[in-house]
C-alpha atoms as a PDB file:
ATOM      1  CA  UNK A   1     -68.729  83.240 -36.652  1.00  0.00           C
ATOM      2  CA  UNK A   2     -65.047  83.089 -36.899  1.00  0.00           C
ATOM      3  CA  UNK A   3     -63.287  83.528 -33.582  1.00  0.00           C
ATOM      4  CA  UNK A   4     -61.793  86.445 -34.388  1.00  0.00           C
ATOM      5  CA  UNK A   5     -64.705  88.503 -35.112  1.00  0.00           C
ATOM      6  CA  UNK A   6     -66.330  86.650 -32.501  1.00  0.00           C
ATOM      7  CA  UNK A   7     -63.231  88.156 -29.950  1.00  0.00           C
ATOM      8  CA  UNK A   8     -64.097  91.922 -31.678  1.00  0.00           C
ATOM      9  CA  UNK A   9     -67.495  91.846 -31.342  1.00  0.00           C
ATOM     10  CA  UNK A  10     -67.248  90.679 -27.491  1.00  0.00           C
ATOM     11  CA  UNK A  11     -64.594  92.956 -26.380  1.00  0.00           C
ATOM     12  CA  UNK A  12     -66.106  96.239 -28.544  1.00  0.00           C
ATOM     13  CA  UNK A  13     -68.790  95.852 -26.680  1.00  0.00           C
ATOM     14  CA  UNK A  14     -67.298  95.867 -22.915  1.00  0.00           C
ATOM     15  CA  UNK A  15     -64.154  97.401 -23.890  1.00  0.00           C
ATOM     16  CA  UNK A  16     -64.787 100.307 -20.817  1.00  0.00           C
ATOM     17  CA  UNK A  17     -65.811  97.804 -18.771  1.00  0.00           C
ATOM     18  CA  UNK A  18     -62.484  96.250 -18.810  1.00  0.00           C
ATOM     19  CA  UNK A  19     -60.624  99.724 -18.152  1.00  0.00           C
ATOM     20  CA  UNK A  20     -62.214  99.967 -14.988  1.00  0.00           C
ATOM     21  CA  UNK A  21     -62.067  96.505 -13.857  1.00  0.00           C
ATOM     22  CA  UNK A  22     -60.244  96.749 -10.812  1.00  0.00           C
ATOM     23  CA  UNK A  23     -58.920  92.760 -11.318  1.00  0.00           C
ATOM     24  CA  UNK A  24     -57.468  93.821 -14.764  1.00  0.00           C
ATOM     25  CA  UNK A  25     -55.990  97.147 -13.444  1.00  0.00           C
ATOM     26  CA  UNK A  26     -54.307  95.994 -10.609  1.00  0.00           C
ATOM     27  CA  UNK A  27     -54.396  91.996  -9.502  1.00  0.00           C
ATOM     28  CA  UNK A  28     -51.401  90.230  -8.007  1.00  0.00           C
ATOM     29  CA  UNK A  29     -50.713  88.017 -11.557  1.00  0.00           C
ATOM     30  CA  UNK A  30     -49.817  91.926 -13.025  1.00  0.00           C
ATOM     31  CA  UNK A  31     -47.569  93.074 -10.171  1.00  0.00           C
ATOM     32  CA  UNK A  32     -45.605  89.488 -10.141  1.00  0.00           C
ATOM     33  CA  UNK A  33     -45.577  89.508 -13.414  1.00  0.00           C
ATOM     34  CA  UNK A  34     -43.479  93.149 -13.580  1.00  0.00           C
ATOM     35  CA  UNK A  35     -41.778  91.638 -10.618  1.00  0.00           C
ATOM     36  CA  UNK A  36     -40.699  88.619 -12.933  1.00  0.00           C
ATOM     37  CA  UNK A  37     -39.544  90.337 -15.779  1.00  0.00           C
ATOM     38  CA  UNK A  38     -37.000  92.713 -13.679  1.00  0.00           C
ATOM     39  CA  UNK A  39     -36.912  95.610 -16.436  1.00  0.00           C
ATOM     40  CA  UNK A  40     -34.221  97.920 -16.110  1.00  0.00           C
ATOM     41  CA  UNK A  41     -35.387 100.795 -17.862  1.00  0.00           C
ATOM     42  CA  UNK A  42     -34.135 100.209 -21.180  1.00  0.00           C
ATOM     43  CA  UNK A  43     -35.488  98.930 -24.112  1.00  0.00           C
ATOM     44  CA  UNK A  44     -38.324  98.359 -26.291  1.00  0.00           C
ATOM     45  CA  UNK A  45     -42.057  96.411 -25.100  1.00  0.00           C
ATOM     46  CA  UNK A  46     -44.728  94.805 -27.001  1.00  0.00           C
ATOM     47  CA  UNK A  47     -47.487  94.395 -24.926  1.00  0.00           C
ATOM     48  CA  UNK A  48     -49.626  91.257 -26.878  1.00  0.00           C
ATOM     49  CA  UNK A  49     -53.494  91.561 -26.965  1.00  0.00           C
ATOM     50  CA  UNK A  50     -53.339  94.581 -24.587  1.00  0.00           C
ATOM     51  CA  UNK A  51     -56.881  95.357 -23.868  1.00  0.00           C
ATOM     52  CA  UNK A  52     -57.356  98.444 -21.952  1.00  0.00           C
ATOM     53  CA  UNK A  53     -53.355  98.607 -21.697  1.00  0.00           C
ATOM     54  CA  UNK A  54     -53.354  98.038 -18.353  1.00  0.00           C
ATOM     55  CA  UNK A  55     -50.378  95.645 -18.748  1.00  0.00           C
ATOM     56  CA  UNK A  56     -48.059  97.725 -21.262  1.00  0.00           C
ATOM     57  CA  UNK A  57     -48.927 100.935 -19.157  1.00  0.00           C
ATOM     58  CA  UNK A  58     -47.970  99.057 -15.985  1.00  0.00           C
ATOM     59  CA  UNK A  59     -44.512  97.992 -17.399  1.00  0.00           C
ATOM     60  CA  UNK A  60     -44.303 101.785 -19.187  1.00  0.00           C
ATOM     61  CA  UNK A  61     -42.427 103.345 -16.702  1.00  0.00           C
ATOM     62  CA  UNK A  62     -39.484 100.558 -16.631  1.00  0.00           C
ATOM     63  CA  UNK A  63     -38.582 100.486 -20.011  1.00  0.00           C
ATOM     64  CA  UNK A  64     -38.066 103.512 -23.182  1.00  0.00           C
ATOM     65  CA  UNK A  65     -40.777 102.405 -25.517  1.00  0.00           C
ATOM     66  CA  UNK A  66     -44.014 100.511 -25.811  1.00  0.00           C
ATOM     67  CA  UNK A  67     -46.452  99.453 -28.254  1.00  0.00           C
ATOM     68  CA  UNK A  68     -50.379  97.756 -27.286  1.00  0.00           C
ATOM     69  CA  UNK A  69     -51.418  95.823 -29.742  1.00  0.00           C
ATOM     70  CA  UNK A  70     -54.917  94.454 -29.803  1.00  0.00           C
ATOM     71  CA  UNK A  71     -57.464  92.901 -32.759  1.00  0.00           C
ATOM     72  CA  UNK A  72     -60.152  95.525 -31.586  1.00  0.00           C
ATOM     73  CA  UNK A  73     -60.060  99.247 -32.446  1.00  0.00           C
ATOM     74  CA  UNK A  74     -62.080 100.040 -29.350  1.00  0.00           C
ATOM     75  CA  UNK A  75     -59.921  98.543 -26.888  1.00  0.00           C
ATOM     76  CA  UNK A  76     -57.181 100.918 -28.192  1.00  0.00           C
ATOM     77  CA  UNK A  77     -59.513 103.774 -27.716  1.00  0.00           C
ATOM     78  CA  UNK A  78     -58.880 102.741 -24.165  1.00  0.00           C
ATOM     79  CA  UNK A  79     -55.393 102.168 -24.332  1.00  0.00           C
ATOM     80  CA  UNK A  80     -55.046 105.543 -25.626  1.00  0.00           C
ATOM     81  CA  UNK A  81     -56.954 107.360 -23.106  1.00  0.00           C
ATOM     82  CA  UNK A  82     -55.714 105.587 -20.384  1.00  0.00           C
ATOM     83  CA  UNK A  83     -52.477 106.513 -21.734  1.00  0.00           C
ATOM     84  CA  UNK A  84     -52.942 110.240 -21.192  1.00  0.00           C
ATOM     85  CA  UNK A  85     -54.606 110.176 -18.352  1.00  0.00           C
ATOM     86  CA  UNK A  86     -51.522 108.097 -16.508  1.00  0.00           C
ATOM     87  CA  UNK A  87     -49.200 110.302 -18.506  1.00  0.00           C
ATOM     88  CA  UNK A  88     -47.772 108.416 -20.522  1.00  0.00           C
ATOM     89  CA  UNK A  89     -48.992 110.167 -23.889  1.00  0.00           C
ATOM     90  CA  UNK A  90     -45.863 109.072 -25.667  1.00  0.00           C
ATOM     91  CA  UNK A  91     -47.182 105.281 -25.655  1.00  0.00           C
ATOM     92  CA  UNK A  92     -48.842 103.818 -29.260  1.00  0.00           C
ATOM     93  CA  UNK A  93     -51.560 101.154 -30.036  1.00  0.00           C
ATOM     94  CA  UNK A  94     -51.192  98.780 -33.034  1.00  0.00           C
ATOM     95  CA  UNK A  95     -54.617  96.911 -34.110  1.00  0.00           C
ATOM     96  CA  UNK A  96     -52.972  93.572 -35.150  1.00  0.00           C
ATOM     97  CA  UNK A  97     -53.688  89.857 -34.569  1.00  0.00           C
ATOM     98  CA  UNK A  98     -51.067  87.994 -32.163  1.00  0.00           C
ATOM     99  CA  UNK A  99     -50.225  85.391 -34.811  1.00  0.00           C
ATOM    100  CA  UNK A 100     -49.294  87.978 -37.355  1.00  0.00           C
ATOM    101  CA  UNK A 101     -47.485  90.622 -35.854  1.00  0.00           C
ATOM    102  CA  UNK A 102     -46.777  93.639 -38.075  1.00  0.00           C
ATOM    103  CA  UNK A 103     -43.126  94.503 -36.781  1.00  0.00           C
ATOM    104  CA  UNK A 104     -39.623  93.788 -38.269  1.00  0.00           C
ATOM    105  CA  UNK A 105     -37.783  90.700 -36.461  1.00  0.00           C
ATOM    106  CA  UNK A 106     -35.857  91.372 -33.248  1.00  0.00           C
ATOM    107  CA  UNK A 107     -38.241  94.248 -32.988  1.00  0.00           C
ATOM    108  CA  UNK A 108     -37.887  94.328 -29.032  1.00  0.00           C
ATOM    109  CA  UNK A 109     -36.249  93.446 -26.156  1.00  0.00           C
ATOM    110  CA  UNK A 110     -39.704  92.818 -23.873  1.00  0.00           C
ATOM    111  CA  UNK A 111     -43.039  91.251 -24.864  1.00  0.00           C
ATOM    112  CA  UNK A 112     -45.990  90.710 -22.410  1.00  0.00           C
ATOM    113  CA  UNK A 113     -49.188  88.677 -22.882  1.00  0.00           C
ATOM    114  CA  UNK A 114     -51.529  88.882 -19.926  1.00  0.00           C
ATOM    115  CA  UNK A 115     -54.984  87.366 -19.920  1.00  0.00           C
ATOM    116  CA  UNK A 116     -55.655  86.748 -23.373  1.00  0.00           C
ATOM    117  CA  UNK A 117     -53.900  83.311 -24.904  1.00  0.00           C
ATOM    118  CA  UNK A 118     -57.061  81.797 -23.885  1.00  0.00           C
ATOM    119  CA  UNK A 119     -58.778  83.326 -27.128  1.00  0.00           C
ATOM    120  CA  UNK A 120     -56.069  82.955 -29.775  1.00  0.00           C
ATOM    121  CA  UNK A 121     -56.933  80.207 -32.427  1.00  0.00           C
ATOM    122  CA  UNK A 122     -53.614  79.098 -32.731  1.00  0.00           C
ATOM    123  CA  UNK A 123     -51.647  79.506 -30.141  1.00  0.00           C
ATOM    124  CA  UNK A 124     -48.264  77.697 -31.463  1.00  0.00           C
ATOM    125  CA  UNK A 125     -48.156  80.757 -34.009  1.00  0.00           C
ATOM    126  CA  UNK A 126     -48.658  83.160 -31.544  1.00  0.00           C
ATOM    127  CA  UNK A 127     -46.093  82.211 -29.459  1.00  0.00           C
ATOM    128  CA  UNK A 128     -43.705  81.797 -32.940  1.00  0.00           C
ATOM    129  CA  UNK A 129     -44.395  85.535 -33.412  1.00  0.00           C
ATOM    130  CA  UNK A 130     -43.847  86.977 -30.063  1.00  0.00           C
ATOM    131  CA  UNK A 131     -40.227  85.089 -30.162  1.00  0.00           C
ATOM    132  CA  UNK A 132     -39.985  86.215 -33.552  1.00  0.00           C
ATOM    133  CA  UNK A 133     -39.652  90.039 -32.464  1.00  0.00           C
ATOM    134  CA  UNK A 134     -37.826  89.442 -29.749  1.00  0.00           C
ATOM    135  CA  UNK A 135     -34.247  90.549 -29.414  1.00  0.00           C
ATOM    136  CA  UNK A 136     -32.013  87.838 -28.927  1.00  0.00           C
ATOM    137  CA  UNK A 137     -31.653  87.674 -24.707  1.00  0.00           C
ATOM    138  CA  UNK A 138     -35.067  89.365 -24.704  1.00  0.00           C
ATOM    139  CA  UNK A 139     -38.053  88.094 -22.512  1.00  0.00           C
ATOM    140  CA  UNK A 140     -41.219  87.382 -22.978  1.00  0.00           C
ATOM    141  CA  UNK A 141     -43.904  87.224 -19.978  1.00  0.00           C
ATOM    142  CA  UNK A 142     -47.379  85.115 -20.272  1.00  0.00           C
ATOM    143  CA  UNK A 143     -50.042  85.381 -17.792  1.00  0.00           C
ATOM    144  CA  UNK A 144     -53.456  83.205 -18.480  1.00  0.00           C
ATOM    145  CA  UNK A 145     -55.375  80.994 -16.584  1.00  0.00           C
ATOM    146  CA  UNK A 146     -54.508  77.864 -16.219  1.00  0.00           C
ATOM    147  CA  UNK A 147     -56.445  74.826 -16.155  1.00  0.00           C
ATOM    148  CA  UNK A 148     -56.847  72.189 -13.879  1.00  0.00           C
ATOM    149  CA  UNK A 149     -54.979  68.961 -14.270  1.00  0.00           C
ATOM    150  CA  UNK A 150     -58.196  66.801 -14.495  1.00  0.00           C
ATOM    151  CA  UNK A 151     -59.099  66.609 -17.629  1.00  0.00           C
ATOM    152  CA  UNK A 152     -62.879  66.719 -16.524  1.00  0.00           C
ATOM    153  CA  UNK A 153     -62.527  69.635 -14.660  1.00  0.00           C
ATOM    154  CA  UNK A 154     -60.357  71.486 -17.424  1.00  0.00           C
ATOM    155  CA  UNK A 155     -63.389  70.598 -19.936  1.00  0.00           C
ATOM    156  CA  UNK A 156     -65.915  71.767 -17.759  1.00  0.00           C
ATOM    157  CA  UNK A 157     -64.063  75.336 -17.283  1.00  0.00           C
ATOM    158  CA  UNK A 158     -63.454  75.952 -20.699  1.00  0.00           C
ATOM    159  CA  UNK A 159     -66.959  75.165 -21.859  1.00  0.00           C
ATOM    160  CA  UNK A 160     -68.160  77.400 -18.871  1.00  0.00           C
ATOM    161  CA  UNK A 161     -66.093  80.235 -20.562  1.00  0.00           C
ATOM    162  CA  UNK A 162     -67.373  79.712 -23.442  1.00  0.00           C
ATOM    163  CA  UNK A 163     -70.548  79.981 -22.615  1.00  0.00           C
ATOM    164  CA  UNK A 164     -70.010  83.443 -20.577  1.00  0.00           C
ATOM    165  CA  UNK A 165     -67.691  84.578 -23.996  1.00  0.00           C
ATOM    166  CA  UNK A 166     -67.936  82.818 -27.282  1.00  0.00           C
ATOM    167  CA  UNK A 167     -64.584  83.890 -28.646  1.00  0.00           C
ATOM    168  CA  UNK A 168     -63.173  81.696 -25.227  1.00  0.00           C
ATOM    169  CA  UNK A 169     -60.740  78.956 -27.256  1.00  0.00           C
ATOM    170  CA  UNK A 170     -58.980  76.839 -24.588  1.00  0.00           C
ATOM    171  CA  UNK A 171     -57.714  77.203 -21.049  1.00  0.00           C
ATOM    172  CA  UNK A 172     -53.884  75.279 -20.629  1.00  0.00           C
ATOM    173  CA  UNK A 173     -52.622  73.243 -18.322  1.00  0.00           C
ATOM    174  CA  UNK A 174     -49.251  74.881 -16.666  1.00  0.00           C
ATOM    175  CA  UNK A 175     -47.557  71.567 -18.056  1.00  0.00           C
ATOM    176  CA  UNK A 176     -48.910  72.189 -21.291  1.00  0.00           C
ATOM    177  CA  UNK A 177     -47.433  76.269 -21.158  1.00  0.00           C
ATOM    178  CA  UNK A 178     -44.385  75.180 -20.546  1.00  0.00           C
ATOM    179  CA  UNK A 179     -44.164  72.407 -23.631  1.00  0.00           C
ATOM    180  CA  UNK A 180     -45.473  74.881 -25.956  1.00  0.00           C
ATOM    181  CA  UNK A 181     -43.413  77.342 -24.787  1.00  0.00           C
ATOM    182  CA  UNK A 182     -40.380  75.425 -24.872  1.00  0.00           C
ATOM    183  CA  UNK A 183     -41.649  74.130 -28.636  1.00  0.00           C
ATOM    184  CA  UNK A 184     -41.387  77.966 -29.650  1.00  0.00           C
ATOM    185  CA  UNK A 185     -38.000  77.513 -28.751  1.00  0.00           C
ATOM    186  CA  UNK A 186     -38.060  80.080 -25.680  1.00  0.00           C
ATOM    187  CA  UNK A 187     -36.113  79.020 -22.483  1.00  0.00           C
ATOM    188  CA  UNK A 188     -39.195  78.983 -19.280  1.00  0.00           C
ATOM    189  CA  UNK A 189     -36.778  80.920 -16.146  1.00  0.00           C
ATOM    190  CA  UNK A 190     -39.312  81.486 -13.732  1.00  0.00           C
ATOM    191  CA  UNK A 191     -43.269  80.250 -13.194  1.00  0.00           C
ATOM    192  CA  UNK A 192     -45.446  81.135 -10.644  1.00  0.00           C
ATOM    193  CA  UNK A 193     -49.290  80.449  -9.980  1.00  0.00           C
ATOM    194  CA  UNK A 194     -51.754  82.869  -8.320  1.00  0.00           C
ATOM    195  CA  UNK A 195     -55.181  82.053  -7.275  1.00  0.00           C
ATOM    196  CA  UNK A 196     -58.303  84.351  -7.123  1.00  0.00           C
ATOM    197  CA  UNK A 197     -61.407  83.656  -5.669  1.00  0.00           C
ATOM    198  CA  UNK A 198     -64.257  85.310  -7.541  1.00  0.00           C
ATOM    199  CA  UNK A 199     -68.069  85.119  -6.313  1.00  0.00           C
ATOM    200  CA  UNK A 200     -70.147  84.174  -9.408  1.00  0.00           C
ATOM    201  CA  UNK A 201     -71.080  87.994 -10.229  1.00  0.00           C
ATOM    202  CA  UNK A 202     -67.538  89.569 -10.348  1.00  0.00           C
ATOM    203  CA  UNK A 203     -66.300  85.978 -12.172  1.00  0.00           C
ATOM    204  CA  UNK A 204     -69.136  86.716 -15.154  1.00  0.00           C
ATOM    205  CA  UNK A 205     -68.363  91.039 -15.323  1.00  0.00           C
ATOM    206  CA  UNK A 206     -68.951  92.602 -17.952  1.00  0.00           C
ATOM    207  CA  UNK A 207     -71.340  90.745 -19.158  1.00  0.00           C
ATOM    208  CA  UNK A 208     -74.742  91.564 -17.969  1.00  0.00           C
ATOM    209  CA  UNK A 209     -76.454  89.113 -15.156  1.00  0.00           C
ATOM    210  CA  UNK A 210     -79.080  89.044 -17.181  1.00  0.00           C
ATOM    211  CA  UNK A 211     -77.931  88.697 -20.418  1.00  0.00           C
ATOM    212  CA  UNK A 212     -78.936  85.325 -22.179  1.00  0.00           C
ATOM    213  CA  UNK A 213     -75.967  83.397 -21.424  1.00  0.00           C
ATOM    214  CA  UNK A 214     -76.230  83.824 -17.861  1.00  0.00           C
ATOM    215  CA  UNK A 215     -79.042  81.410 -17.702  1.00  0.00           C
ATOM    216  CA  UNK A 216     -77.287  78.958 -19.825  1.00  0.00           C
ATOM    217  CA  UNK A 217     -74.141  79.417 -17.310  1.00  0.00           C
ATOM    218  CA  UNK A 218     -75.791  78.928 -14.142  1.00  0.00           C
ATOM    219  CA  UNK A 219     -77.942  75.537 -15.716  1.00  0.00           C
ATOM    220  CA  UNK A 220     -74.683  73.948 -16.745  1.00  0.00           C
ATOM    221  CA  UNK A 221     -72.919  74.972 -13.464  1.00  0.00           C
ATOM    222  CA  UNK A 222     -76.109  73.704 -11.745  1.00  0.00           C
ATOM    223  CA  UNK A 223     -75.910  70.086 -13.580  1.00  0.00           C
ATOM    224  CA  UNK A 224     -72.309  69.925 -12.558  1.00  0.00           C
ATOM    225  CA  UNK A 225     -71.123  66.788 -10.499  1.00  0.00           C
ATOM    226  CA  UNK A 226     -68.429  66.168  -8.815  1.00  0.00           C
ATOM    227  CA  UNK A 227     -65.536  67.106 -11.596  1.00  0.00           C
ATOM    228  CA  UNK A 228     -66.354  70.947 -11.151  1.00  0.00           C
ATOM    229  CA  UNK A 229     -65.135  71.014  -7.310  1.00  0.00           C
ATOM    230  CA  UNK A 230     -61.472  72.254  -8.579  1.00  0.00           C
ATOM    231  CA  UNK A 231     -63.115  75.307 -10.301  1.00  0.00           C
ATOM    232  CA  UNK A 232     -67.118  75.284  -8.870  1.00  0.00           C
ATOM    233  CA  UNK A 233     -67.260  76.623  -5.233  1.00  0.00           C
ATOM    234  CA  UNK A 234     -70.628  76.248  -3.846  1.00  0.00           C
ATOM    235  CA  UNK A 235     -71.102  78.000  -0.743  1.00  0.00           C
ATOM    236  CA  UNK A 236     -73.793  79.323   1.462  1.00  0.00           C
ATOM    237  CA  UNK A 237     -73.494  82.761   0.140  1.00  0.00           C
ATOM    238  CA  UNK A 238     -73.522  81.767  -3.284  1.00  0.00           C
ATOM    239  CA  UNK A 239     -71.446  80.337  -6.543  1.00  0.00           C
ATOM    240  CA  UNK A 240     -67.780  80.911  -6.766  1.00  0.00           C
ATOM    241  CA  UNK A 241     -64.842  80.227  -9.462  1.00  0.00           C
ATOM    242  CA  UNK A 242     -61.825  79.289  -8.028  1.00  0.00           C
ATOM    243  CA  UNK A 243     -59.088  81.378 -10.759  1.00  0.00           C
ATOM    244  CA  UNK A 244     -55.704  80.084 -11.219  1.00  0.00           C
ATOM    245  CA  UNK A 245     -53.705  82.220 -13.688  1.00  0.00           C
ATOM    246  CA  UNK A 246     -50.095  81.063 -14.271  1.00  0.00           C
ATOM    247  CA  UNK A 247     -46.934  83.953 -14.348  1.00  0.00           C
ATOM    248  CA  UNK A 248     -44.486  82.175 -17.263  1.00  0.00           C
ATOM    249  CA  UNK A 249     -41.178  84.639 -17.857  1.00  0.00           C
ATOM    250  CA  UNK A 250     -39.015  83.401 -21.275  1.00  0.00           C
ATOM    251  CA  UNK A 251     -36.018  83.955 -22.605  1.00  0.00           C
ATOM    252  CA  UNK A 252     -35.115  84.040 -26.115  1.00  0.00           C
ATOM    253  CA  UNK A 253     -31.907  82.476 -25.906  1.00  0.00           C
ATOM    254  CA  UNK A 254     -28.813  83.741 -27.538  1.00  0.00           C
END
């Protein structure tokens, strides 16, 4: 199935799941990540593959416009309702694809991308459209998870992904953020890492414990060796992924 469809089907199916994920509402990558921006109340914000719009809705009050955009209609169902309920009616949702944005050039002056490079097929374009819109001087934020520096461990974390979400491309190193980044041509001002500890059944929400894939997840995770330790915690009270999700703030230099 091609991964975009793959990416609709998955989050269509959990997209209310995600709104009330408390993680996704509220975790410390989204409040360092507002922190790291600094807006100022002005200006325009693209929020990039905004789910639920916890992100763009988040930033909303700091800024004088924003637009979620997102590949699947019912995650802007979401946004939308969220939206009204936070009051923030005034907000729109855009169904797009990151690598093909549908706005003019220099566009806005903010654009956000929080949890979701992971599932873009081509992240290099991506990143070339999100500069793309920017304003000259304007930022752009990224928060994903990042993946270990062992290049055993990073494999077995993105297969594990995979297997709890199919439309799962690749996790990044923080090195590697940073090249591509700076291969976009955006200027990397500030990076910070935050870690999250999640026992094995908040780790694999929304997706059912026992949906089909859970089985497969917990055999792989069970045949394991030593290369899982940075990202496999096994402790007496169960499984646990270790989380790390890098903060990346850009400019789009003059």
């Amino acid at each position: 199935m091609d991964s975009r469809k793959q990416a609709q089907e998955f989050f269509s199916r959990y997209a209310p799941s995600y709104t009330i994920s408390p993680s996704h509402r509220a975790g410390e990558d989204l409040q360092r990540l507002v922190a790291l921006l600094s807006p100022d109340g002005r200006g325009r914000l693209l929020d990039v593959a905004t789910g639920s719009g916890h992100t763009a809705l988040a930033l909303a009050p700091w800024v004088e416009e924003v637009v979620g955009l997102d590949l699947t209609p019912a995650m802007g169902a979401e946004f939308i309702r969220q939206a009204r309920v936070q009051g923030f009616p005034w907000v729109r949702f855009v169904v797009g694809a990151a690598e093909a944005l549908p706005f003019p050039d220099s566009a806005f002056d903010w654009v956000t991308c929080r949890r979701a490079a992971h599932h873009f097929p081509h992240l290099p374009q991506a990143l070339a459209e999100m500069k793309r819109v920017l304003t000259p001087g304007g930022r752009l934020g990224i928060v994903d998870m990042i993946a270990p520096t062992d290049p055993e461990a990073a494999r077995f974390l993105n297969e594990l992904e995979r297997i709890r979400d199919p439309s799962h491309q690749r996790t990044l190193g923080l090195e590697e953020w940073k090249e591509q980044m700076q291969r976009a041509g955006l200027s990397v001002i500030a990076v910070e890492i935050v870690e999250e500890i999640q026992p094995w059944e908040q780790w694999w929400f929304p997706v059912p414990l026992d949906a089909p894939a859970a089985a497969r997840a917990l055999a792989y995770a069970a045949r394991a060796g030593p290369e899982a330790g940075e990202v496999l915690l096994r402790r007496p009270e169960g499984l646990a992924i270790r989380k790390r999700r890098g903060i990346l703030v850009a400019v789009h230099e003059l």
